[in-house]
Protein backbone atom coordinates (compact mmCIF):
# COMPACT_ATOMS: atom_id res chain seq x y z
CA UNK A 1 1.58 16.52 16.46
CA UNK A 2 1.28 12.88 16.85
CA UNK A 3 2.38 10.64 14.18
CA UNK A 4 -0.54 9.04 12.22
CA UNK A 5 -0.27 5.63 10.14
CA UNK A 6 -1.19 4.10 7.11
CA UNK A 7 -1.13 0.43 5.49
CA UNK A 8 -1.97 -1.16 2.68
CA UNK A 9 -3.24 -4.75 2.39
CA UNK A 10 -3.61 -7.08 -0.82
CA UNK A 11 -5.48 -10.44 -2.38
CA UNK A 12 -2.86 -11.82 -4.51
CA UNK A 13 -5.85 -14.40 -5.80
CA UNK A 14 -8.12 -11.33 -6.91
CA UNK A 15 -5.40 -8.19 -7.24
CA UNK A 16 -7.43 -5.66 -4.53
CA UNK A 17 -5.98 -4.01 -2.16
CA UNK A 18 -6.94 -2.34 0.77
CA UNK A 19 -5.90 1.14 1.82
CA UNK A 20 -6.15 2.97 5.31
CA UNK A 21 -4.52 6.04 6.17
CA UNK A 22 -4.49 8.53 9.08
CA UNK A 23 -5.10 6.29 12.25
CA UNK A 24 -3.36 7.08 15.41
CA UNK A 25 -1.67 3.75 15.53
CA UNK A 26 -0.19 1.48 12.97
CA UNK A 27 -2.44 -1.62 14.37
CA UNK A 28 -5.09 0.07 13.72
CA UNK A 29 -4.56 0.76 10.27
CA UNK A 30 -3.48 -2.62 9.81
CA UNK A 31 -6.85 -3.77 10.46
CA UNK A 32 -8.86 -0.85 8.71
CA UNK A 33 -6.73 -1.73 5.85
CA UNK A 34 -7.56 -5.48 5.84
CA UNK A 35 -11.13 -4.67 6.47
CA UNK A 36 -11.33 -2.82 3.42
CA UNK A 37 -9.64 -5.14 1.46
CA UNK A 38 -12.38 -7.68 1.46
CA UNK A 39 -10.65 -11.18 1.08
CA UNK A 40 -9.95 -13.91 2.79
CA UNK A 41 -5.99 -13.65 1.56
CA UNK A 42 -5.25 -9.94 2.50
CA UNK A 43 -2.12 -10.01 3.75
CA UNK A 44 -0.35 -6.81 4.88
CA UNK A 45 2.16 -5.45 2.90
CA UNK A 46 3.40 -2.40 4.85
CA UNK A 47 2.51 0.13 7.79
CA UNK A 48 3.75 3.37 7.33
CA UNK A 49 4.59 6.75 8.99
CA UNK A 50 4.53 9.18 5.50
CA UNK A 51 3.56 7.92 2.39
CA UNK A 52 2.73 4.46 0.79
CA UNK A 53 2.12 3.32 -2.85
CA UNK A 54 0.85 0.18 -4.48
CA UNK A 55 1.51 -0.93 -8.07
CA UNK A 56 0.10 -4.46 -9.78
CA UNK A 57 0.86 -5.77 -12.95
CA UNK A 58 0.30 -9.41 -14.86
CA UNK A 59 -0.12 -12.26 -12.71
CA UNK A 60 -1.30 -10.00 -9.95
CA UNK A 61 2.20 -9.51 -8.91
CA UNK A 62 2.47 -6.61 -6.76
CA UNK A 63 5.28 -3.96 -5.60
CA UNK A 64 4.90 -1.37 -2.97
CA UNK A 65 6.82 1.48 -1.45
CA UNK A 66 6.78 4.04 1.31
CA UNK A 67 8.55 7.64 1.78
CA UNK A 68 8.36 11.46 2.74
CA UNK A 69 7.34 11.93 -0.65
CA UNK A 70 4.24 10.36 -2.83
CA UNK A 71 6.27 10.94 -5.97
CA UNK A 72 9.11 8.37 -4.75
CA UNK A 73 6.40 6.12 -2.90
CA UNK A 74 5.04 5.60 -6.05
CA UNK A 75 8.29 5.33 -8.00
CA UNK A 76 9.31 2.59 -5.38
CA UNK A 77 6.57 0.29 -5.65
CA UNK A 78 6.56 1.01 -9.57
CA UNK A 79 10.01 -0.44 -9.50
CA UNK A 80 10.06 -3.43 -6.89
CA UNK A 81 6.47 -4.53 -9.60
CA UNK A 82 8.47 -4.06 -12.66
CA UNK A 83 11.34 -6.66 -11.09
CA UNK A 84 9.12 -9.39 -10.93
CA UNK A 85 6.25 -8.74 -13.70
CA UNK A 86 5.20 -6.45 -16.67
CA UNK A 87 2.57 -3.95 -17.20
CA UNK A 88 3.13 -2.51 -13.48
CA UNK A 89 0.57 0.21 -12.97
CA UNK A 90 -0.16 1.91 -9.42
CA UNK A 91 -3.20 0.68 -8.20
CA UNK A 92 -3.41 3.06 -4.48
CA UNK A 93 -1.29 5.87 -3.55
CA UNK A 94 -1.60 8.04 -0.93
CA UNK A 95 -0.24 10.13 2.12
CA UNK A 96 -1.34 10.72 6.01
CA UNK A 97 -1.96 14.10 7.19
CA UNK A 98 1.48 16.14 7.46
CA UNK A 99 3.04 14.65 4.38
């Protein structure tokens, strides 16, 4: 099986983020991901193999994080958000196929 890839993309002026998962290659989902975040300052934040995770808190700071698991994806980003702000919440998690 081919490996499939997902990215996330986020406004730090509005706090979205865009999510794509399951494209066949990591430019792809780079774009998808942008696409569907809507704003003229999506910037990537990661392409990934497995599993990816989002988390925002005050200020619209932002953490992310990628693994095998969702559970430490999420844990990850939770983490790298609560470093730099409060009130951290995940805002997008999610796996491609096989994970």
């Amino acid at each position: 099986m081919a490996e499939l890839y997902g990215a996330i993309s986020y406004s730090t002026s509005t706090g979205m983020a865009g999510t794509a998962w399951n494209f066949q290659t990591g430019s792809l989902a780079e774009t998808e991901a942008y696409y569907n975040c809507g704003y003229d300052d999506c910037d990537t934040l990661v392409v990934f193999t497995q599993c990816g995770a989002i988390a925002v808190g005050d200020g619209y700071v932002y953490g992310y994080g990628y693994d095998r698991s969702l559970n430490r994806a999420s844990n990850i980003a939770l983490q790298n958000c609560d470093g730099y702000t409060s009130n951290c919440q995940i805002t997008a998690a999610f796996c491609n196929n096989g994970y």
